[in-house]
PDB file of N, CA and C in Angstrom:
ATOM      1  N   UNK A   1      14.830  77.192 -77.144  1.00  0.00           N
ATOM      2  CA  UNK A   1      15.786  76.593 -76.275  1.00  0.00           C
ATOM      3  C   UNK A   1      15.351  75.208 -75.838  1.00  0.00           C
ATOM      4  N   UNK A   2      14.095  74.834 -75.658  1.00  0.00           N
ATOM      5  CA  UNK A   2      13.382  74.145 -75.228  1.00  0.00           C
ATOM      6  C   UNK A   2      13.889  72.616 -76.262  1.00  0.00           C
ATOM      7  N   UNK A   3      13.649  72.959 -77.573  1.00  0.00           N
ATOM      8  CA  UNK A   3      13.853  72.199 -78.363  1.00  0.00           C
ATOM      9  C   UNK A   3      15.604  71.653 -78.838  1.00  0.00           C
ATOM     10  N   UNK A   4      16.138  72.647 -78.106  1.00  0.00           N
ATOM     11  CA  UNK A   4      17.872  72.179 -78.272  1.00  0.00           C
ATOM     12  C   UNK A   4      18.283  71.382 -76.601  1.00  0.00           C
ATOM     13  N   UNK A   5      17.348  71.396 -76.325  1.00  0.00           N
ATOM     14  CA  UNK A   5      17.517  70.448 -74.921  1.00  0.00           C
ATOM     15  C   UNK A   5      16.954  69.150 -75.078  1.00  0.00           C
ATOM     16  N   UNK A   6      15.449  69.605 -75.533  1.00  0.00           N
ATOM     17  CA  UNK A   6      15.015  67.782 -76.585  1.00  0.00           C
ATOM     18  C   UNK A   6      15.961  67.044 -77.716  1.00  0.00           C
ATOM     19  N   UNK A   7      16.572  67.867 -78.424  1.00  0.00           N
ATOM     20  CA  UNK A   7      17.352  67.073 -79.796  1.00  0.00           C
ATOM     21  C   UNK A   7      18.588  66.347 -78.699  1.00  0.00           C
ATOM     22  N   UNK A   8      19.333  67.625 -77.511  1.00  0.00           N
ATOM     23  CA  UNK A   8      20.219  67.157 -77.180  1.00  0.00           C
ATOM     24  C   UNK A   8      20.038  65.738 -76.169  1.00  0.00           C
ATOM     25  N   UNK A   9      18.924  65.705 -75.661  1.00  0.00           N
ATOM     26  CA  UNK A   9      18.766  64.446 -75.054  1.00  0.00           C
ATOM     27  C   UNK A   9      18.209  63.334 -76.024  1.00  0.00           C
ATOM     28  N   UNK A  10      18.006  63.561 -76.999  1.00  0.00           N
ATOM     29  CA  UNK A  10      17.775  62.997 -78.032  1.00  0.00           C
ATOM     30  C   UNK A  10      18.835  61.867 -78.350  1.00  0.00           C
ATOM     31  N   UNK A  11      19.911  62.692 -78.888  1.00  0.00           N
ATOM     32  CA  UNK A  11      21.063  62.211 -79.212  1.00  0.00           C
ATOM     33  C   UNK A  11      22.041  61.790 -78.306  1.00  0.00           C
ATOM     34  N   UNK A  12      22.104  62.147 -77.400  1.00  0.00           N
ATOM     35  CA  UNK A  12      22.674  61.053 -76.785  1.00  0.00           C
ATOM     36  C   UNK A  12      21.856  60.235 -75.534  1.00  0.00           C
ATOM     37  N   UNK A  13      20.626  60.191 -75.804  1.00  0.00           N
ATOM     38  CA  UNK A  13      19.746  58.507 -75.300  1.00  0.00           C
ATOM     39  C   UNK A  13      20.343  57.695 -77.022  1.00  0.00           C
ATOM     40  N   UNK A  14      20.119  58.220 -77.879  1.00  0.00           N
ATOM     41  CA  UNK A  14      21.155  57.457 -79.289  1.00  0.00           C
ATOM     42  C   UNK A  14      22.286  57.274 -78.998  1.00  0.00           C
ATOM     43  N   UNK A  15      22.893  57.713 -78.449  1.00  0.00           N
ATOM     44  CA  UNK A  15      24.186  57.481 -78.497  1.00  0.00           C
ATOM     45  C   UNK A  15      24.371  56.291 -77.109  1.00  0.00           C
ATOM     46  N   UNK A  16      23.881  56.424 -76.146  1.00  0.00           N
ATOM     47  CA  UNK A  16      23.871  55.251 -75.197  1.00  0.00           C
ATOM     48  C   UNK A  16      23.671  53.995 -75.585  1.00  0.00           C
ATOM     49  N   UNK A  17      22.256  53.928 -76.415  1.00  0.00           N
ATOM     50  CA  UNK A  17      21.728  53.086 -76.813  1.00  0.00           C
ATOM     51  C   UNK A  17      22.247  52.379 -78.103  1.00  0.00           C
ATOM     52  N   UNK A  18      23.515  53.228 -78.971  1.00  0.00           N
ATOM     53  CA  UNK A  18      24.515  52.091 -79.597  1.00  0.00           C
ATOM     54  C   UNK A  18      25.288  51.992 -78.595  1.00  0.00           C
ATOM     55  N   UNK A  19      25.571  52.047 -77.251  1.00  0.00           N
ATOM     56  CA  UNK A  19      26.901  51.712 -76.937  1.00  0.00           C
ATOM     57  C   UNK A  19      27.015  50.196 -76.508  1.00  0.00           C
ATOM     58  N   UNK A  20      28.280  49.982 -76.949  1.00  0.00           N
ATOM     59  CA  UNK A  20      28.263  48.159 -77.054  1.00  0.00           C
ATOM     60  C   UNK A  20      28.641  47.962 -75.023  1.00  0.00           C
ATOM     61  N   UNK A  21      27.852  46.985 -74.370  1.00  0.00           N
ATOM     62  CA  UNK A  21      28.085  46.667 -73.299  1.00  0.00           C
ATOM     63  C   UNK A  21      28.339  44.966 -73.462  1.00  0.00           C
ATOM     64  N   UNK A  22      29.081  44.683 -72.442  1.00  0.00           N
ATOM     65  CA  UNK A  22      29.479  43.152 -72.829  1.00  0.00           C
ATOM     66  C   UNK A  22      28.925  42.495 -72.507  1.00  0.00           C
ATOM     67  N   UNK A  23      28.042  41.200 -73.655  1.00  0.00           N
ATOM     68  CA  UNK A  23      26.662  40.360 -73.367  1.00  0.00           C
ATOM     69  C   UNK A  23      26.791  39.767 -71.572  1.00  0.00           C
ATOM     70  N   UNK A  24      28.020  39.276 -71.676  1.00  0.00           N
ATOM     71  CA  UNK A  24      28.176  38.151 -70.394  1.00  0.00           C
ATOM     72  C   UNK A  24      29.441  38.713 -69.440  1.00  0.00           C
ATOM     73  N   UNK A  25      29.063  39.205 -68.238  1.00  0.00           N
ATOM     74  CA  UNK A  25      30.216  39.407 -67.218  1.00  0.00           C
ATOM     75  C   UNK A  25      31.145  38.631 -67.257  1.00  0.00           C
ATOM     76  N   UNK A  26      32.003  38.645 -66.390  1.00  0.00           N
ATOM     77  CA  UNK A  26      33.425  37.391 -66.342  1.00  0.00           C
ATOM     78  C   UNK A  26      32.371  36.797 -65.188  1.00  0.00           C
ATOM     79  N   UNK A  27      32.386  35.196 -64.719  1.00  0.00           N
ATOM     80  CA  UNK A  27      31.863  34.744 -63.929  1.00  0.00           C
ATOM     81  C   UNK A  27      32.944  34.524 -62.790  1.00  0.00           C
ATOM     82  N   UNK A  28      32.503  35.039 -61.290  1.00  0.00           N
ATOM     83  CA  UNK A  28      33.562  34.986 -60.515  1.00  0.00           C
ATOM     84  C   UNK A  28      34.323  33.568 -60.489  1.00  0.00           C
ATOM     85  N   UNK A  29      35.420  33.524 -59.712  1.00  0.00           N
ATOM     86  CA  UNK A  29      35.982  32.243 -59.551  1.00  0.00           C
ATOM     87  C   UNK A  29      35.308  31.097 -58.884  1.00  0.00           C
ATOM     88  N   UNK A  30      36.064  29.852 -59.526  1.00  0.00           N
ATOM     89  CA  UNK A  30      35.024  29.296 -58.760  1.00  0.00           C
ATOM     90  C   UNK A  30      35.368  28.839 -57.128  1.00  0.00           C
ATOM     91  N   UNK A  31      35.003  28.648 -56.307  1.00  0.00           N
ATOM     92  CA  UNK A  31      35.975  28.036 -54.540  1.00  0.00           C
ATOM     93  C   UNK A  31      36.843  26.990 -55.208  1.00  0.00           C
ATOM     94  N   UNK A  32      37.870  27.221 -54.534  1.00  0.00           N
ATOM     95  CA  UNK A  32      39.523  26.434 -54.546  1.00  0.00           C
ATOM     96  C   UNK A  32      38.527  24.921 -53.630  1.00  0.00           C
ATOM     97  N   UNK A  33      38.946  23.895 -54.423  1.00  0.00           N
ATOM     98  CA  UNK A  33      38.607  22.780 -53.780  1.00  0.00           C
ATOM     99  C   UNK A  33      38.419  22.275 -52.941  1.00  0.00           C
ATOM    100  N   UNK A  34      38.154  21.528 -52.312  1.00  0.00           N
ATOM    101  CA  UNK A  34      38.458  20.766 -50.539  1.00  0.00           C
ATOM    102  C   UNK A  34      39.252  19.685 -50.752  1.00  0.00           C
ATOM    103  N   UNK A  35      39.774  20.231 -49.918  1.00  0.00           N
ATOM    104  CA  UNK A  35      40.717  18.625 -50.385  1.00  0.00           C
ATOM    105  C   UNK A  35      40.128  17.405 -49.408  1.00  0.00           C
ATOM    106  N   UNK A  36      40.342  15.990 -50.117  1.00  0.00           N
ATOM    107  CA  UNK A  36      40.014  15.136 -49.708  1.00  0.00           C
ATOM    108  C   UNK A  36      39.872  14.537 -48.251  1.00  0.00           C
ATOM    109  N   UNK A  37      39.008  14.165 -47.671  1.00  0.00           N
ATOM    110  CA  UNK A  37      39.235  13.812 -46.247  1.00  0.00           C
ATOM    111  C   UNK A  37      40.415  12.736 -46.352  1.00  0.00           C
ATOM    112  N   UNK A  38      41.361  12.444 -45.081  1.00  0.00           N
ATOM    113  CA  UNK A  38      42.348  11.295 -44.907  1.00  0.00           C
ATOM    114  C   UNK A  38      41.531  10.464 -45.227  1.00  0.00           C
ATOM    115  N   UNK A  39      42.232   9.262 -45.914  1.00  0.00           N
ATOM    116  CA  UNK A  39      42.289   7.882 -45.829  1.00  0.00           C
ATOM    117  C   UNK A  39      42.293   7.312 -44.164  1.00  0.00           C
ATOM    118  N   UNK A  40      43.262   7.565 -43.928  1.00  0.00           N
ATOM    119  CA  UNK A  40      43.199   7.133 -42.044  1.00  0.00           C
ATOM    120  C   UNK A  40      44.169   8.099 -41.512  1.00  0.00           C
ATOM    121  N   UNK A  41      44.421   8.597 -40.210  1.00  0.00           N
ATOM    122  CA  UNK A  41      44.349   9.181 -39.713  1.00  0.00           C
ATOM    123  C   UNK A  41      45.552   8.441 -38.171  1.00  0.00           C
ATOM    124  N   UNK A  42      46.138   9.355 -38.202  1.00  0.00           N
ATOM    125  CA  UNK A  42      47.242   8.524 -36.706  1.00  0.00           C
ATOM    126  C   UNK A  42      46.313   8.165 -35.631  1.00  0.00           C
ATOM    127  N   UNK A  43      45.496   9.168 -35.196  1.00  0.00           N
ATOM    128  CA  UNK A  43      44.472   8.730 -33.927  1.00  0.00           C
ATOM    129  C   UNK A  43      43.591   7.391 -34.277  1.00  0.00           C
ATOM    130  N   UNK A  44      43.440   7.098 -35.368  1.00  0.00           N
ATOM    131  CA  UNK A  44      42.894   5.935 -35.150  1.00  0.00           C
ATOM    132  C   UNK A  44      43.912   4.458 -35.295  1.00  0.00           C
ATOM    133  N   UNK A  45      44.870   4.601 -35.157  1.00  0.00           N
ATOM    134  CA  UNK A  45      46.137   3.268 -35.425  1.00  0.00           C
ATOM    135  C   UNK A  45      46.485   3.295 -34.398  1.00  0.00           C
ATOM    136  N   UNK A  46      47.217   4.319 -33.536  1.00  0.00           N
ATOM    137  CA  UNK A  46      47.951   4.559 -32.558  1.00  0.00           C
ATOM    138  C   UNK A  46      46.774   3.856 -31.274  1.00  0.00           C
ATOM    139  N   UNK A  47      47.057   2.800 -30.646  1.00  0.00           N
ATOM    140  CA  UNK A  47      46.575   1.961 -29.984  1.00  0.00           C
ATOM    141  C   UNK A  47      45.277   0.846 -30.422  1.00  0.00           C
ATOM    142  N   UNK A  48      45.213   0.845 -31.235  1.00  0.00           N
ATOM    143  CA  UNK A  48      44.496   0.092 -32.015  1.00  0.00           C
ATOM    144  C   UNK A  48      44.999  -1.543 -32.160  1.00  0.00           C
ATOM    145  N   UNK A  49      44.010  -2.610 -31.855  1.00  0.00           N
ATOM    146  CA  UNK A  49      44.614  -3.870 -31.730  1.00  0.00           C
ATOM    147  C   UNK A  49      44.729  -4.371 -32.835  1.00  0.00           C
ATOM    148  N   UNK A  50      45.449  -5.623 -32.642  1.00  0.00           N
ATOM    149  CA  UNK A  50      46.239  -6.129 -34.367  1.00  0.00           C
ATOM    150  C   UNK A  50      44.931  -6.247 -35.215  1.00  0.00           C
ATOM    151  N   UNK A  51      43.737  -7.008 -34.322  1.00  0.00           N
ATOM    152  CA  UNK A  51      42.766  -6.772 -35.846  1.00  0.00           C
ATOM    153  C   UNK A  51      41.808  -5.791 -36.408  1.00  0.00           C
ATOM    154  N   UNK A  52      42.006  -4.928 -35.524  1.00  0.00           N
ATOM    155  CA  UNK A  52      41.294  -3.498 -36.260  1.00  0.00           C
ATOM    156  C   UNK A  52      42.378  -3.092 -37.421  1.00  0.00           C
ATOM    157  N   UNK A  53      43.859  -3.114 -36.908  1.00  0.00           N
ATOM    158  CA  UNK A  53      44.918  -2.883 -37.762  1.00  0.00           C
ATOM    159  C   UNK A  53      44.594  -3.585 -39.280  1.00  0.00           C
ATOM    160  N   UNK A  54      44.256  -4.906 -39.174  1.00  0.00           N
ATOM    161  CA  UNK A  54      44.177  -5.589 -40.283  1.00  0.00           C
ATOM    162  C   UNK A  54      42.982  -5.607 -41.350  1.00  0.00           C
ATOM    163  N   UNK A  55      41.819  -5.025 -39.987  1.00  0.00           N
ATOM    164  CA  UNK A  55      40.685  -4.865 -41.058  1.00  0.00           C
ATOM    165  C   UNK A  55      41.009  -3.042 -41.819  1.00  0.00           C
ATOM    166  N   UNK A  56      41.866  -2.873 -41.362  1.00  0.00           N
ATOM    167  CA  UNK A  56      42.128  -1.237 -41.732  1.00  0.00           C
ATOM    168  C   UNK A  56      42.880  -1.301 -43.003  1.00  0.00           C
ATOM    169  N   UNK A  57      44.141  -2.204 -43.238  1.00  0.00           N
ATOM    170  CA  UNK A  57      44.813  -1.940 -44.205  1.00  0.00           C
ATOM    171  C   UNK A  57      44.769  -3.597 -44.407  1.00  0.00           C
ATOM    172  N   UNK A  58      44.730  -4.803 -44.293  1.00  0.00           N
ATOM    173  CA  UNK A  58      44.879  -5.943 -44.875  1.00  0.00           C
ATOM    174  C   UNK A  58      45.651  -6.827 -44.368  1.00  0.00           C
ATOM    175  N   UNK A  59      45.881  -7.833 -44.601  1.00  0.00           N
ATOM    176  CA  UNK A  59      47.210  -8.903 -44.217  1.00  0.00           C
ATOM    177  C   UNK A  59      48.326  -8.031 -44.095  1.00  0.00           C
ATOM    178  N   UNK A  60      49.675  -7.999 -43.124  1.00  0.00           N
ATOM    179  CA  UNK A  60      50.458  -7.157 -43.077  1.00  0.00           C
ATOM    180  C   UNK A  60      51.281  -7.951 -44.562  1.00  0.00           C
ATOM    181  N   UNK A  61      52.143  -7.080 -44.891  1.00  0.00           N
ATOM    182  CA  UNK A  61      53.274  -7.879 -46.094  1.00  0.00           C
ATOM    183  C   UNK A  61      54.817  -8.088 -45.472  1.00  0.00           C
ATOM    184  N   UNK A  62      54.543  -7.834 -43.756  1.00  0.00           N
ATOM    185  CA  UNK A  62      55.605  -8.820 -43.068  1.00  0.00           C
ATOM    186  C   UNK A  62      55.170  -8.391 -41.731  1.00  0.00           C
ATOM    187  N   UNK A  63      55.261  -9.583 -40.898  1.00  0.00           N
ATOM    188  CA  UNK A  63      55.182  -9.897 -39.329  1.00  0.00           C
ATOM    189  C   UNK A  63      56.366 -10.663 -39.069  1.00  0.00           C
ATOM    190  N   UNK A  64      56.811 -10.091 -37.914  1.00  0.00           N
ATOM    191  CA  UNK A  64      58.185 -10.391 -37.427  1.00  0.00           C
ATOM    192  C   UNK A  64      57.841 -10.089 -35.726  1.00  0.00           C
ATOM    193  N   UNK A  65      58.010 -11.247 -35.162  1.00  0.00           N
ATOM    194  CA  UNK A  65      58.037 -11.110 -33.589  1.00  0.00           C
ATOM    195  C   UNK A  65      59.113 -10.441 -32.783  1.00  0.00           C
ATOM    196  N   UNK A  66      59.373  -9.593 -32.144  1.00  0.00           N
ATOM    197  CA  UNK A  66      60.677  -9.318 -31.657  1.00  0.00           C
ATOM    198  C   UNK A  66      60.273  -9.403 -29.681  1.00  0.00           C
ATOM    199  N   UNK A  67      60.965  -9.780 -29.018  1.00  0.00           N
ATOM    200  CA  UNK A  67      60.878 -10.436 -27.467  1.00  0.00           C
ATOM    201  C   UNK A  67      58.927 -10.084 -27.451  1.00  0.00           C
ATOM    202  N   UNK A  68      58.420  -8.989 -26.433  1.00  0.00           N
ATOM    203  CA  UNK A  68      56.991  -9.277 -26.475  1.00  0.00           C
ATOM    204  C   UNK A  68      56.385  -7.983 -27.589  1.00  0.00           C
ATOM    205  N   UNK A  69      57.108  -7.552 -28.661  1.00  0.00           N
ATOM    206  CA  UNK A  69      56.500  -6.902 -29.550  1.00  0.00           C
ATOM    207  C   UNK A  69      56.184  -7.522 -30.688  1.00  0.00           C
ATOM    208  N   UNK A  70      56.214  -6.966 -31.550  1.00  0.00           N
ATOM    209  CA  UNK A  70      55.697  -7.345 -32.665  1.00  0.00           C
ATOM    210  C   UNK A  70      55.549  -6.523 -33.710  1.00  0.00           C
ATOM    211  N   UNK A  71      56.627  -6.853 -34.590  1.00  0.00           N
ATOM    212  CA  UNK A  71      56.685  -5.852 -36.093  1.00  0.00           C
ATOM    213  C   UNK A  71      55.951  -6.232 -37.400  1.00  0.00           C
ATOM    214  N   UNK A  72      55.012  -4.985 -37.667  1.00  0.00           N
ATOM    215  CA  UNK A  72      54.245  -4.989 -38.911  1.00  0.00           C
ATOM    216  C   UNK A  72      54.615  -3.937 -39.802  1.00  0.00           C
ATOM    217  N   UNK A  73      54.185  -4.591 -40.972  1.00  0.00           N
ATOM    218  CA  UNK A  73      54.851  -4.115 -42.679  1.00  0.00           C
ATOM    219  C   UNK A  73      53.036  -3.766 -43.354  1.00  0.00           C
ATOM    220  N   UNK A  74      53.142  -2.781 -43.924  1.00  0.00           N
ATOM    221  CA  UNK A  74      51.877  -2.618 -44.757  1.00  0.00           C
ATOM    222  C   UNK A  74      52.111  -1.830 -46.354  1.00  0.00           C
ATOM    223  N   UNK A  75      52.120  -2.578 -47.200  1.00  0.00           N
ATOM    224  CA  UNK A  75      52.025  -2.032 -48.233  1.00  0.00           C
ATOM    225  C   UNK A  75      50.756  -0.627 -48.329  1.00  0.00           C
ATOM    226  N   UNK A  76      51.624   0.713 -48.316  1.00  0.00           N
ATOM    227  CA  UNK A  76      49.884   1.530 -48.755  1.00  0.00           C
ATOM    228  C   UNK A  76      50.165   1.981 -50.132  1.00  0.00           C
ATOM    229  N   UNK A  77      49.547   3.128 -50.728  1.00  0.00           N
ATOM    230  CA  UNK A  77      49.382   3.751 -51.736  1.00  0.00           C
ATOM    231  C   UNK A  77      50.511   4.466 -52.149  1.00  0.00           C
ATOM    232  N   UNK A  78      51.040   5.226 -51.286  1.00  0.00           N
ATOM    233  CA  UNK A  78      52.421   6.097 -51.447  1.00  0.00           C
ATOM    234  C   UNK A  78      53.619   5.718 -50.464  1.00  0.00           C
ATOM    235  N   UNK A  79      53.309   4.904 -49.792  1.00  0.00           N
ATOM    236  CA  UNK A  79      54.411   4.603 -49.255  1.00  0.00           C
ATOM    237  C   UNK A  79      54.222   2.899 -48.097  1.00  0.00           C
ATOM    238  N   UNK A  80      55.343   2.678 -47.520  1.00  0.00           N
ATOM    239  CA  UNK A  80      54.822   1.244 -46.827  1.00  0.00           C
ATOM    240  C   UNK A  80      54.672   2.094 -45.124  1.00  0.00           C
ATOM    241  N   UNK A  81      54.116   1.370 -44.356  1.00  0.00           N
ATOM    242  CA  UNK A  81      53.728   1.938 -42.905  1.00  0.00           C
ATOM    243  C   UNK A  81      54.212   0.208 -42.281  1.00  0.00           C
ATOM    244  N   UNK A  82      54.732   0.813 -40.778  1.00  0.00           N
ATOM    245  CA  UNK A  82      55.283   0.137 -40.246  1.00  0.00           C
ATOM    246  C   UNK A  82      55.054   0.461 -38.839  1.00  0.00           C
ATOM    247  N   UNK A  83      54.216  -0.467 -38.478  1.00  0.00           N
ATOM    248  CA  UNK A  83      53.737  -0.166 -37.027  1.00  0.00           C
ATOM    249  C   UNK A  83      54.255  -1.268 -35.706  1.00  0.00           C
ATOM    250  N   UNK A  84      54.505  -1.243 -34.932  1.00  0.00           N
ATOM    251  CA  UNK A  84      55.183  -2.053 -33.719  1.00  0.00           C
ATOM    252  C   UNK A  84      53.939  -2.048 -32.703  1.00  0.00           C
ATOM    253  N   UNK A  85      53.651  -3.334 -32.023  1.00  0.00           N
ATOM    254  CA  UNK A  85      52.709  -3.269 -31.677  1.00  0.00           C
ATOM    255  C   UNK A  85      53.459  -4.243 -30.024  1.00  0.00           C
ATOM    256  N   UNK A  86      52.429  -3.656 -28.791  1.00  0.00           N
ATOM    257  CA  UNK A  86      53.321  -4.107 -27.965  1.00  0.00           C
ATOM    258  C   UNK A  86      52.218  -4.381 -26.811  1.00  0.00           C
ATOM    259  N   UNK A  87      51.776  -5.623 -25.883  1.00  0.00           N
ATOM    260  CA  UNK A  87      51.086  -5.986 -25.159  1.00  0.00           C
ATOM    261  C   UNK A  87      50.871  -5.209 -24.284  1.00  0.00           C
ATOM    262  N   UNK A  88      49.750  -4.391 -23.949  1.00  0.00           N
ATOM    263  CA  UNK A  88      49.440  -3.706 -22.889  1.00  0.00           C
ATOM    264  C   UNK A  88      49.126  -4.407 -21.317  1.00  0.00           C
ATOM    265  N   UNK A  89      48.619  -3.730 -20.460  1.00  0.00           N
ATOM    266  CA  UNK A  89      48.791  -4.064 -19.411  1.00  0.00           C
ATOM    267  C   UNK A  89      47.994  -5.635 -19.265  1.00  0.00           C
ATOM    268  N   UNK A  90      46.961  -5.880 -20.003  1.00  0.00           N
ATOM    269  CA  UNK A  90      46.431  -6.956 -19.753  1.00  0.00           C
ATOM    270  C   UNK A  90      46.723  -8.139 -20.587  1.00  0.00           C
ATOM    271  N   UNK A  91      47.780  -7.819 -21.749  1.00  0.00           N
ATOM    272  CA  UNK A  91      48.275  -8.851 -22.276  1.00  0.00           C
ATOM    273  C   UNK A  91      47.456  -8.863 -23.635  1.00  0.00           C
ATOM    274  N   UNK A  92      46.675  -7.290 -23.904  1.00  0.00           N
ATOM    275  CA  UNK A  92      46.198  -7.264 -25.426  1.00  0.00           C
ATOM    276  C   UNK A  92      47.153  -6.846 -26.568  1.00  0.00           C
ATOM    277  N   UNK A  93      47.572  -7.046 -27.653  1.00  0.00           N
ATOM    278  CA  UNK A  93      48.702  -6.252 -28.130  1.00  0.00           C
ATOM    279  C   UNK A  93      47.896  -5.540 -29.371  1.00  0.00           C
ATOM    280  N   UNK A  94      48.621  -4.006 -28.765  1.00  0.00           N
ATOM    281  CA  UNK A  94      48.462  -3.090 -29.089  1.00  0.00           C
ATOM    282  C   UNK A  94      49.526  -2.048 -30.002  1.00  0.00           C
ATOM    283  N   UNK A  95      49.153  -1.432 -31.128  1.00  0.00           N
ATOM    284  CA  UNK A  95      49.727  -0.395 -31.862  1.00  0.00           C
ATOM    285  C   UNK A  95      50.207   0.704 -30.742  1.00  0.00           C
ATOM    286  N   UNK A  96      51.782   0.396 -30.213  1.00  0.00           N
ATOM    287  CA  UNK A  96      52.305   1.298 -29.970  1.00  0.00           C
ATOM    288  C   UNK A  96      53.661   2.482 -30.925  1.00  0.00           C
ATOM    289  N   UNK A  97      53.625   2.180 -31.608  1.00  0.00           N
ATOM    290  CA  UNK A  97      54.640   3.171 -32.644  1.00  0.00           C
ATOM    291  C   UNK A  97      54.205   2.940 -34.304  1.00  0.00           C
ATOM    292  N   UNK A  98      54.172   3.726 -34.734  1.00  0.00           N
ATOM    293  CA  UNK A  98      53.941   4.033 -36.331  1.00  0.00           C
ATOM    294  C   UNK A  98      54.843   4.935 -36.837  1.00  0.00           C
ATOM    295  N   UNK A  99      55.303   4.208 -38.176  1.00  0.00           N
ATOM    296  CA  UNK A  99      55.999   5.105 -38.635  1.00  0.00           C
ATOM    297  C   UNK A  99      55.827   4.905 -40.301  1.00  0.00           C
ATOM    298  N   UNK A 100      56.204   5.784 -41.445  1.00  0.00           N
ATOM    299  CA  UNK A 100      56.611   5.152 -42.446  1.00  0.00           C
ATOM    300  C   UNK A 100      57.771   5.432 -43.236  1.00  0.00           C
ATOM    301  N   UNK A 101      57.893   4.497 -44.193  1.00  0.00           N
ATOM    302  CA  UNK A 101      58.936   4.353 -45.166  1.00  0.00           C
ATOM    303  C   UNK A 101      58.498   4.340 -46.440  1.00  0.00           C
ATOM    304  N   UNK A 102      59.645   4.865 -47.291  1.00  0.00           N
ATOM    305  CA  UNK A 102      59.341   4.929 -48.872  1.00  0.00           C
ATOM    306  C   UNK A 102      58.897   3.540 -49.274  1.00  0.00           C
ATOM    307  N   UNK A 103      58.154   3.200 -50.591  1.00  0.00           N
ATOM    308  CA  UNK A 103      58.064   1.969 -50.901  1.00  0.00           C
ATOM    309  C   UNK A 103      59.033   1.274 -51.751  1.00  0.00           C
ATOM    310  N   UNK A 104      60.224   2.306 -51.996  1.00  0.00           N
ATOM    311  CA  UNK A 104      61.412   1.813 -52.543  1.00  0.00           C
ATOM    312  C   UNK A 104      63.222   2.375 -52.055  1.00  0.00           C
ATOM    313  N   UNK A 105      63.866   1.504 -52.031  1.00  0.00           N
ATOM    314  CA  UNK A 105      65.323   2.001 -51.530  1.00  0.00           C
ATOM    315  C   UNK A 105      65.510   3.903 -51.576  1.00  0.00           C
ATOM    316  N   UNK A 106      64.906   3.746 -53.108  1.00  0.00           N
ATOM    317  CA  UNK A 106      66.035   4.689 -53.199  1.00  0.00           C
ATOM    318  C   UNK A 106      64.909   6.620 -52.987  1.00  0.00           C
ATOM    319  N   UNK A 107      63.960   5.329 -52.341  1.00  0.00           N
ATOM    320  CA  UNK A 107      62.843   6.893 -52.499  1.00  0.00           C
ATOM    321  C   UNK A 107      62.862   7.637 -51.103  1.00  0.00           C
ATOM    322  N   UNK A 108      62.360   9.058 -50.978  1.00  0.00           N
ATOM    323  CA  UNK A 108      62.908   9.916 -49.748  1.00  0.00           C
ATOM    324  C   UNK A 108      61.633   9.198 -48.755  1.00  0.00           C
ATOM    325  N   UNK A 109      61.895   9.096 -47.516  1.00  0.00           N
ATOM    326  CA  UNK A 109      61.429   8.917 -46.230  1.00  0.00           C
ATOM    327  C   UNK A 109      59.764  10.061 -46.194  1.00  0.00           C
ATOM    328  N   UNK A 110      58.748   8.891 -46.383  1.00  0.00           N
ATOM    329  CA  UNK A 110      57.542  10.166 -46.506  1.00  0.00           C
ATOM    330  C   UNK A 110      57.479  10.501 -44.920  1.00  0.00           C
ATOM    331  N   UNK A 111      56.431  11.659 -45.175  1.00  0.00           N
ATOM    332  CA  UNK A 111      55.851  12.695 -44.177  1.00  0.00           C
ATOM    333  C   UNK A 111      54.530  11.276 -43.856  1.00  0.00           C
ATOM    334  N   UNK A 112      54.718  10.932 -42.611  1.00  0.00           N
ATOM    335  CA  UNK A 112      53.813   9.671 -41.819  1.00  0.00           C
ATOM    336  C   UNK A 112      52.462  10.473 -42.160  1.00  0.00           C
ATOM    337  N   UNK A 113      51.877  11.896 -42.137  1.00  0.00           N
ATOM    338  CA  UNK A 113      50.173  12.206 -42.285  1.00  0.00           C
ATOM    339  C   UNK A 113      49.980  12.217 -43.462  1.00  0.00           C
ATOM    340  N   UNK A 114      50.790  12.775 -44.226  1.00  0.00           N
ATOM    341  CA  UNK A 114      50.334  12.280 -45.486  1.00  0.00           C
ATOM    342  C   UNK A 114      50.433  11.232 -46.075  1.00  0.00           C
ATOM    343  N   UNK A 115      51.610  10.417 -45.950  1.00  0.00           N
ATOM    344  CA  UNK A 115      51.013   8.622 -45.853  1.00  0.00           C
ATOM    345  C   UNK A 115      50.054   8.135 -45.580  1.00  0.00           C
ATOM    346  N   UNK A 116      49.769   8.268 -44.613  1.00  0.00           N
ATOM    347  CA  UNK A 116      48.002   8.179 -43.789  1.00  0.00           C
ATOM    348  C   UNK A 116      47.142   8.373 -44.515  1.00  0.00           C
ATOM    349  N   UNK A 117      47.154  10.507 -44.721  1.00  0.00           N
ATOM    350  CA  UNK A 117      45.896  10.459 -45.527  1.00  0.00           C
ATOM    351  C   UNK A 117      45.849  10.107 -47.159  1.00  0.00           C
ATOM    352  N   UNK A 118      46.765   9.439 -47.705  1.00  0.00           N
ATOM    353  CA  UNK A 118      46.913   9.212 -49.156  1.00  0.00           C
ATOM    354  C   UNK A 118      46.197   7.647 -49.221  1.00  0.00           C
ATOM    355  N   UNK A 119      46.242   7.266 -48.193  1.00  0.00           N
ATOM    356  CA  UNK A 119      46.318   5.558 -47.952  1.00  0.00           C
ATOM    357  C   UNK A 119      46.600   4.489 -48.942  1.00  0.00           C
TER     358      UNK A 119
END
């Protein structure tokens, strides 16, 4: 009996030992990306004086005075930004409204944060 318990473990440690196992696991996924930090960000425009404005995005691509405000044009990446800037109490002028616009007629009205962060 002894010996039909040896053959039988015999044969199948053989039989394990052809069994095909697969060289290489699947490798888990890899992490879903991060997406990019903003380009800029509303908290930093929104009161910000004309030349931080300018060292931020460049020469505006139109200035237009209106009584004590002052309208700016900025060409960005996905769309143009248009900020109004208006003398605060001591007579500094300051980024009070931001908004943006498509960079063409006929294109839809972007989402202002992602304008921002696309820059």
């Amino acid at each position: 009996m002894r010996f039909a318990h040896y053959a039988l473990f015999g044969l199948l440690s053989l039989a394990a030992a052809c069994a095909t196992t697969p060289e290489s696991a699947e490798a888990p996924p890899a992490p879903a990306p991060q997406p990019a930090a903003p380009v800029y960000v509303l908290a930093d425009i929104l009161g910000a004086r004309a030349a931080s404005v300018d060292d931020m995005f460049g020469a505006p691509a139109l200035t237009r005075k209106e009584g004590a405000g002052e309208y700016r044009r900025y060409a960005l990446t996905t769309c143009t930004l248009i900020l109004i800037l208006y003398p605060d109490e001591t007579g500094v002028s300051k980024v009070a409204h931001v908004d943006a616009t498509a960079t063409h007629s006929e294109g839809e009205k972007p989402d202002l944060e992602a304008c921002l962060a696309a820059g």
